[in-house]
Every structure is written in C-alpha cells, then in structure tokens.
C-alpha atoms as a PDB file:
ATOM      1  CA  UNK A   1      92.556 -57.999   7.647  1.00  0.00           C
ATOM      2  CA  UNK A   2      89.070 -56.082   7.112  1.00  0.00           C
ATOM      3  CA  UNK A   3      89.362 -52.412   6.612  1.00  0.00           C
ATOM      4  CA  UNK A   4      89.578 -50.108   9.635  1.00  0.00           C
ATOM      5  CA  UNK A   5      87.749 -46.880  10.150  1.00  0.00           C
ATOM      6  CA  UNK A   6      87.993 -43.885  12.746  1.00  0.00           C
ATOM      7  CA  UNK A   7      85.976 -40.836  12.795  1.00  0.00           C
ATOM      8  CA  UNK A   8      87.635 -37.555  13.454  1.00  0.00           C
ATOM      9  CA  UNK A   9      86.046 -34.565  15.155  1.00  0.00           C
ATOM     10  CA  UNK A  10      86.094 -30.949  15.574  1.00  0.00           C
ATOM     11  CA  UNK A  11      84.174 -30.985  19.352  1.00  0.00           C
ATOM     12  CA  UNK A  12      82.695 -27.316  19.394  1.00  0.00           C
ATOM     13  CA  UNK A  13      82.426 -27.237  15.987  1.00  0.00           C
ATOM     14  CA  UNK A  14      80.736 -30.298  15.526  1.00  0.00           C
ATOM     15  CA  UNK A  15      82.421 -31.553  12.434  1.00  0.00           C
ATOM     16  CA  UNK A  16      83.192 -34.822  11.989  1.00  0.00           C
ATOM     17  CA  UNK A  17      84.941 -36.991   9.009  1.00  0.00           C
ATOM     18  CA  UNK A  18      85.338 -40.289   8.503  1.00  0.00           C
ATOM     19  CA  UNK A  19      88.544 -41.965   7.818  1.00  0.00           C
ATOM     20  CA  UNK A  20      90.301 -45.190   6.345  1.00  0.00           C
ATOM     21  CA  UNK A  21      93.299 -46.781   8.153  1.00  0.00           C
ATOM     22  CA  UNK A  22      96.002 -47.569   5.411  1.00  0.00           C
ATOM     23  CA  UNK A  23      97.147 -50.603   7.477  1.00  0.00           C
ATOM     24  CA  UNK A  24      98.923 -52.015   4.371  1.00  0.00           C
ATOM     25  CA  UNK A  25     101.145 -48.911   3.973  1.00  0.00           C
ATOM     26  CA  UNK A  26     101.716 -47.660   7.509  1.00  0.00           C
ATOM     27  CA  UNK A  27     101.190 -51.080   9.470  1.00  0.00           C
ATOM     28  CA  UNK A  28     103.047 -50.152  12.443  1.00  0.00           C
ATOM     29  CA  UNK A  29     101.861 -46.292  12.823  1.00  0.00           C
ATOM     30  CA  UNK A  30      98.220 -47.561  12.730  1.00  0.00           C
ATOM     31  CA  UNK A  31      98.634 -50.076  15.034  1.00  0.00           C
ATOM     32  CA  UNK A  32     100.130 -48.040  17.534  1.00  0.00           C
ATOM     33  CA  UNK A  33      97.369 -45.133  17.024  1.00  0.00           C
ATOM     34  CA  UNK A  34      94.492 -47.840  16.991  1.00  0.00           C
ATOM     35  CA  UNK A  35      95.354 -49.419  20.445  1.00  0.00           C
ATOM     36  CA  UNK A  36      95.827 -46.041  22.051  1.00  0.00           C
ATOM     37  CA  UNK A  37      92.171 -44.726  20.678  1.00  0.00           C
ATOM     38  CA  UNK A  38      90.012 -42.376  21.450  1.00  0.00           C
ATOM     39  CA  UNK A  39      92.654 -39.138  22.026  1.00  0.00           C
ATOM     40  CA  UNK A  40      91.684 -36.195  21.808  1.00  0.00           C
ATOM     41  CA  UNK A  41      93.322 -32.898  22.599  1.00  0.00           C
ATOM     42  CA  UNK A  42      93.698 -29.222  22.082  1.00  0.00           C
ATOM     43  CA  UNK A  43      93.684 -28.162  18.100  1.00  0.00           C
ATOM     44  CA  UNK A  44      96.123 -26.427  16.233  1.00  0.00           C
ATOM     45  CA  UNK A  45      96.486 -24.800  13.258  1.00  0.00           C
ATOM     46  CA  UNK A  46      99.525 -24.943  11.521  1.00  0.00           C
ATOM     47  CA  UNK A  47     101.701 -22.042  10.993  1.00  0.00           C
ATOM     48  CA  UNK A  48     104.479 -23.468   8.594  1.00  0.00           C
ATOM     49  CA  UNK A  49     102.825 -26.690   6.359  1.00  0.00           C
ATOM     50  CA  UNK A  50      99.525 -24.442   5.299  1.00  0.00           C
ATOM     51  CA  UNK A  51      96.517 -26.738   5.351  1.00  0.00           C
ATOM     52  CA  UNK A  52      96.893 -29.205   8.386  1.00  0.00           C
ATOM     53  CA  UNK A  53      95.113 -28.940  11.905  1.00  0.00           C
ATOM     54  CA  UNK A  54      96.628 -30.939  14.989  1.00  0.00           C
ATOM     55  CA  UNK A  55      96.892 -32.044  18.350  1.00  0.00           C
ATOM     56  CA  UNK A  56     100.094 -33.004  20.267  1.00  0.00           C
ATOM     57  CA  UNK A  57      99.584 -36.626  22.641  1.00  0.00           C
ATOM     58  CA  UNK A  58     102.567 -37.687  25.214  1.00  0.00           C
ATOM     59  CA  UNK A  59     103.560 -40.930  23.437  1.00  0.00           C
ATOM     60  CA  UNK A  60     101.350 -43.862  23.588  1.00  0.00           C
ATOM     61  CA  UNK A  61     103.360 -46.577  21.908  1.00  0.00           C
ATOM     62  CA  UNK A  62     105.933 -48.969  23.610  1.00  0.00           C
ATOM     63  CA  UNK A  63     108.452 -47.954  20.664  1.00  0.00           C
ATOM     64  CA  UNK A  64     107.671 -44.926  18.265  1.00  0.00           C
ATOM     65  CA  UNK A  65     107.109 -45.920  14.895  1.00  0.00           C
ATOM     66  CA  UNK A  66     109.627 -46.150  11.911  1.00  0.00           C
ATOM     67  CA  UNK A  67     109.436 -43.393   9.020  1.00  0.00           C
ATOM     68  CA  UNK A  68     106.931 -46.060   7.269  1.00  0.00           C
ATOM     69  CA  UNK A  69     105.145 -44.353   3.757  1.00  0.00           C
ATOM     70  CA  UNK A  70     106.792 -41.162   4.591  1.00  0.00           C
ATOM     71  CA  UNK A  71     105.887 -37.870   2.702  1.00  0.00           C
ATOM     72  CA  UNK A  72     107.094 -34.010   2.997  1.00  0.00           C
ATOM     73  CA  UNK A  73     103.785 -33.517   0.569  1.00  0.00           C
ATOM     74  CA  UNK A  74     100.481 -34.525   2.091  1.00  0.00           C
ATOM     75  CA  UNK A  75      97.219 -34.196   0.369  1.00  0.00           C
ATOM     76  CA  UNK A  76      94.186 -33.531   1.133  1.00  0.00           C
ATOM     77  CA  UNK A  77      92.791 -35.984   3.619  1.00  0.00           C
ATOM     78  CA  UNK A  78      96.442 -37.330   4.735  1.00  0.00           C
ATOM     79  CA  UNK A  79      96.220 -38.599   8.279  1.00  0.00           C
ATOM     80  CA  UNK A  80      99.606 -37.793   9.482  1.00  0.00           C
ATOM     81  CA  UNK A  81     101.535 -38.999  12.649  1.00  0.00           C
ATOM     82  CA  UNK A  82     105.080 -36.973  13.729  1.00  0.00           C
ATOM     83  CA  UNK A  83     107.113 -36.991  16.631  1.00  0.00           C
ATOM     84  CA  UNK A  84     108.719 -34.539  18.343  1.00  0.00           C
ATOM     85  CA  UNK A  85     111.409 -34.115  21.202  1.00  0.00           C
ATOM     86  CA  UNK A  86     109.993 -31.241  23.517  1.00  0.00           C
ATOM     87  CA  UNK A  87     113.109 -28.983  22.640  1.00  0.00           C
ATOM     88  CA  UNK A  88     112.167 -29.227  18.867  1.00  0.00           C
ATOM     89  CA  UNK A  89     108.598 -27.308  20.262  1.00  0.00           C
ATOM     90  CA  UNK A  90     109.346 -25.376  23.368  1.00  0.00           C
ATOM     91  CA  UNK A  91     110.087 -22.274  21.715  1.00  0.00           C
ATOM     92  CA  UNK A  92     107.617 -19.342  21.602  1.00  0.00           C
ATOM     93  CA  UNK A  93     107.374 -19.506  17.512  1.00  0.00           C
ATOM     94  CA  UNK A  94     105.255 -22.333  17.757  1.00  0.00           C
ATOM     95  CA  UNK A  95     102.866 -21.006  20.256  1.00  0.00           C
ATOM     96  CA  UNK A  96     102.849 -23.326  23.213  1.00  0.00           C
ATOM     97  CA  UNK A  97     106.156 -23.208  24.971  1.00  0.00           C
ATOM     98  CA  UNK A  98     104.702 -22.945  28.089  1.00  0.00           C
ATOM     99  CA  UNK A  99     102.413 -26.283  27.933  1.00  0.00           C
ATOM    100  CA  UNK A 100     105.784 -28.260  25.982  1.00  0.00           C
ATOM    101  CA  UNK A 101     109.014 -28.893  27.770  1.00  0.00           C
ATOM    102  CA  UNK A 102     112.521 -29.673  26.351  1.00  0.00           C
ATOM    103  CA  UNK A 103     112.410 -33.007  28.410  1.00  0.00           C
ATOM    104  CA  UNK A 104     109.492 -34.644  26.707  1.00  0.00           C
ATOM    105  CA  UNK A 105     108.687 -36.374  23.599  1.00  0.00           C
ATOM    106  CA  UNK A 106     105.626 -35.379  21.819  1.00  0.00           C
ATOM    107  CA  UNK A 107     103.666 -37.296  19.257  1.00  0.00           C
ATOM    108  CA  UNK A 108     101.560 -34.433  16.739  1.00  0.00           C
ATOM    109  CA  UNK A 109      98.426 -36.601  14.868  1.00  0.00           C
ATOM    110  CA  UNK A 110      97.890 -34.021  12.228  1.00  0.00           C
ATOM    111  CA  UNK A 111      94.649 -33.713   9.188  1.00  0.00           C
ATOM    112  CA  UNK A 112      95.510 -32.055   6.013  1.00  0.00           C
ATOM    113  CA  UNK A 113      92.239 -30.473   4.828  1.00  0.00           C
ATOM    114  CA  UNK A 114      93.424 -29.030   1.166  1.00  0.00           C
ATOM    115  CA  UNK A 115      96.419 -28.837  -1.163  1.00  0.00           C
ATOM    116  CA  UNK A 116      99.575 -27.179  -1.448  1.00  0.00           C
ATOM    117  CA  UNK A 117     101.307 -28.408   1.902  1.00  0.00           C
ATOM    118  CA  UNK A 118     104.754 -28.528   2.264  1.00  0.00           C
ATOM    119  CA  UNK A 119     106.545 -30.114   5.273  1.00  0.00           C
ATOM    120  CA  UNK A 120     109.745 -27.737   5.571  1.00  0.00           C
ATOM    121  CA  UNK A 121     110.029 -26.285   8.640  1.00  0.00           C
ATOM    122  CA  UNK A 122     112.582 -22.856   8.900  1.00  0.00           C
ATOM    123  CA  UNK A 123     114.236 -24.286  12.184  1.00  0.00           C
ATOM    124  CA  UNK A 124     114.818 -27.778  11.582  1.00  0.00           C
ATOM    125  CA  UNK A 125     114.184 -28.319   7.684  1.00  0.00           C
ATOM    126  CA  UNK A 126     112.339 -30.866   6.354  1.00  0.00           C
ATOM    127  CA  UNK A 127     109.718 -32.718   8.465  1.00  0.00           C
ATOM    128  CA  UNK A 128     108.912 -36.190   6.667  1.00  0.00           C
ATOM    129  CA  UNK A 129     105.456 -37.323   7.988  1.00  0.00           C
ATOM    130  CA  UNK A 130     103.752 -40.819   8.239  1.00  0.00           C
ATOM    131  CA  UNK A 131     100.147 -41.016   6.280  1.00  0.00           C
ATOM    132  CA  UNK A 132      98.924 -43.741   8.747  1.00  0.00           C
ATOM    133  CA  UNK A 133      95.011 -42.713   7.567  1.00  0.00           C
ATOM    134  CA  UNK A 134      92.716 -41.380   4.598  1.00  0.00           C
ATOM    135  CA  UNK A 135      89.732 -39.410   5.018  1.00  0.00           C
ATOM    136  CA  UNK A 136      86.888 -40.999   3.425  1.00  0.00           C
ATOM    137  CA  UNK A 137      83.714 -39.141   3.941  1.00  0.00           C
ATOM    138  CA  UNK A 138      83.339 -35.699   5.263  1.00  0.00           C
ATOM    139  CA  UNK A 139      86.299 -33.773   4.114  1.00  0.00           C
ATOM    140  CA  UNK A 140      84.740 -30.900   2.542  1.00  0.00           C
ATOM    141  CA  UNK A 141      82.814 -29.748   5.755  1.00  0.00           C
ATOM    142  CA  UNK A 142      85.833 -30.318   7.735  1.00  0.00           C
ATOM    143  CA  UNK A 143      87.760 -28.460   5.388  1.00  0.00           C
ATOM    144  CA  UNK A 144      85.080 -25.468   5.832  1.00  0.00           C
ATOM    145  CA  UNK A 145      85.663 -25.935   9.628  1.00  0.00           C
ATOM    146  CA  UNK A 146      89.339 -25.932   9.331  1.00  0.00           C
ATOM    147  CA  UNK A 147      89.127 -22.936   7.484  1.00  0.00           C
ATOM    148  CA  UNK A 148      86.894 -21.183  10.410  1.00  0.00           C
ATOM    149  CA  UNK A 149      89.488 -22.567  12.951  1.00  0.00           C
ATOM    150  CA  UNK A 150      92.358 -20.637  11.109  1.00  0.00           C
ATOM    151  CA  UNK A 151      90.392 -17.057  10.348  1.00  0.00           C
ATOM    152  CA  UNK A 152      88.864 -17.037  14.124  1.00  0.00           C
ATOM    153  CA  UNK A 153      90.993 -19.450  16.084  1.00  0.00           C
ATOM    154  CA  UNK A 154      91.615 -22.437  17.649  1.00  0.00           C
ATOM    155  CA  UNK A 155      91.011 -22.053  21.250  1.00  0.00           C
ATOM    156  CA  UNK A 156      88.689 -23.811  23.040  1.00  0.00           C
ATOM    157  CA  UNK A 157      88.596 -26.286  20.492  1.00  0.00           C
ATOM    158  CA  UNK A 158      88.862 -30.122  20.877  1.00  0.00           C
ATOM    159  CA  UNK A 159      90.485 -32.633  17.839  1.00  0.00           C
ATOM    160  CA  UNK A 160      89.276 -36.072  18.416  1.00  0.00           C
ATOM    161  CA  UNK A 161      90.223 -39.184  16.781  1.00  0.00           C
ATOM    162  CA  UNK A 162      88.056 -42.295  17.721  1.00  0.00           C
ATOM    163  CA  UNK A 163      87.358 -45.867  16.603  1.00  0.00           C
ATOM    164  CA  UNK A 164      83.900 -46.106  14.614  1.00  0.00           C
END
C-alpha cells in the first residue's frame, strides 16, 4: 500500500499541516477515517490532556474501531481518534452539554500540537487514544495557532481534516 496523506486545517486561522496515515499501526482507525473524509467541525481546546485541539463527528464507521496502537501519552503530532457515549460528555465541565446528548455516541478526532499530554481524565480515568495519523509538515505553525486558539478562544473556529 503507498503512503496516505491528509491535510489538517485551522479554517479562520488559516493553518494547515500535513499529515501521514500510519495504516500499518492503526489499519482499521484509518480506514474508517479515510472513507468518511473531508469532516470538519467546531474546534476545541482541551481542558484536561494539555496540548490537543479537537472536533467531535456523530460516528461514521459501520463498527467503531478496536483500541489498535493505543496510547494515554501522545506526542507531538499524534493524530488521535476516541469515542465517546454522549453521557460520558453531556455534562457542563466539558463545555458543550447543550450541543451533546446522553443518547448519542460521539467520535472526538483530536491533534496534539506539543509535549507533556496526559490522557487521564478526573471523571472517568484514563482515556487510551488511537494514533491513526502523524503530522508531517507544518506542525510548528499549527502549534503557534493552537496556542492562539487556547489564549483567545476557540469559537468560530473550524478543524478540518481532508484527503490531499
């Protein structure tokens, strides 16, 4: 199989990086995110794991993914993919309970943009994530970005992942 690529994007900001599928590692996760491309969706910035921005997608594979090269440390660059049940995010400490309900499923396609992340969450513990992606080119001024995004916000802003 030749080597994918997708390009990842900070709309308003107009940021974009460039990223490597790990397709040997994660074969399943990437698949799944592949055939749904392009999403894109409201940003976040993380509260709990530090250096990650992400959006949150209803579920777009037939069955979700298994816990394939899972980590609870990402580094910079990780692509990671979670999901969620709606009643692990509907609460007001995350920001959004009025867009999540407890009824859903949500899938969270997160960046890490620098070190010292830790995936342990106060509510639920730890968090294991899939690194389905590496970012290849661009990091640095989507790192600069991310760091805007955290000291002045995140609204209005658009996370896109798309094929290249």
């Amino acid at each position: 199989m030749t080597d994918r690529y997708l390009e990842i994007s900070l709309l308003k900001r107009q940021v974009v990086c460039r990223a490597k599928l790990l397709d040997d590692r994660a074969p399943r996760t990437c698949a799944a995110v592949w055939d749904a491309l392009p999403l894109s969706g409201d940003v976040y910035h993380a509260k709990y794991a530090r250096n990650e921005i992400y959006a949150l997608f209803p579920p777009f594979a037939p069955h979700e993914p298994p816990l394939e090269n899972p980590t609870v440390t990402p580094i910079p660059g990780d692509l990671c993919y979670f999901s969620f049940a709606g009643t692990e995010l509907a609460t007001g400490a995350y920001g959004y309970d009025e867009q999540v309900r407890p009824d859903t499923t949500l899938v969270d396609l997160a960046l890490f943009y620098e070190r010292n992340n830790l995936l342990l969450n106060g509510d639920v513990g730890w968090v294991p994530g899939i690194v389905w992606g590496q970012v290849v080119s661009g990091l640095e001024e989507m790192a600069e970005a991310c760091n805007d995004l955290w000291r002045t916000g995140a609204a209005g802003e658009t996370l896109r992942f798309r094929r290249v």
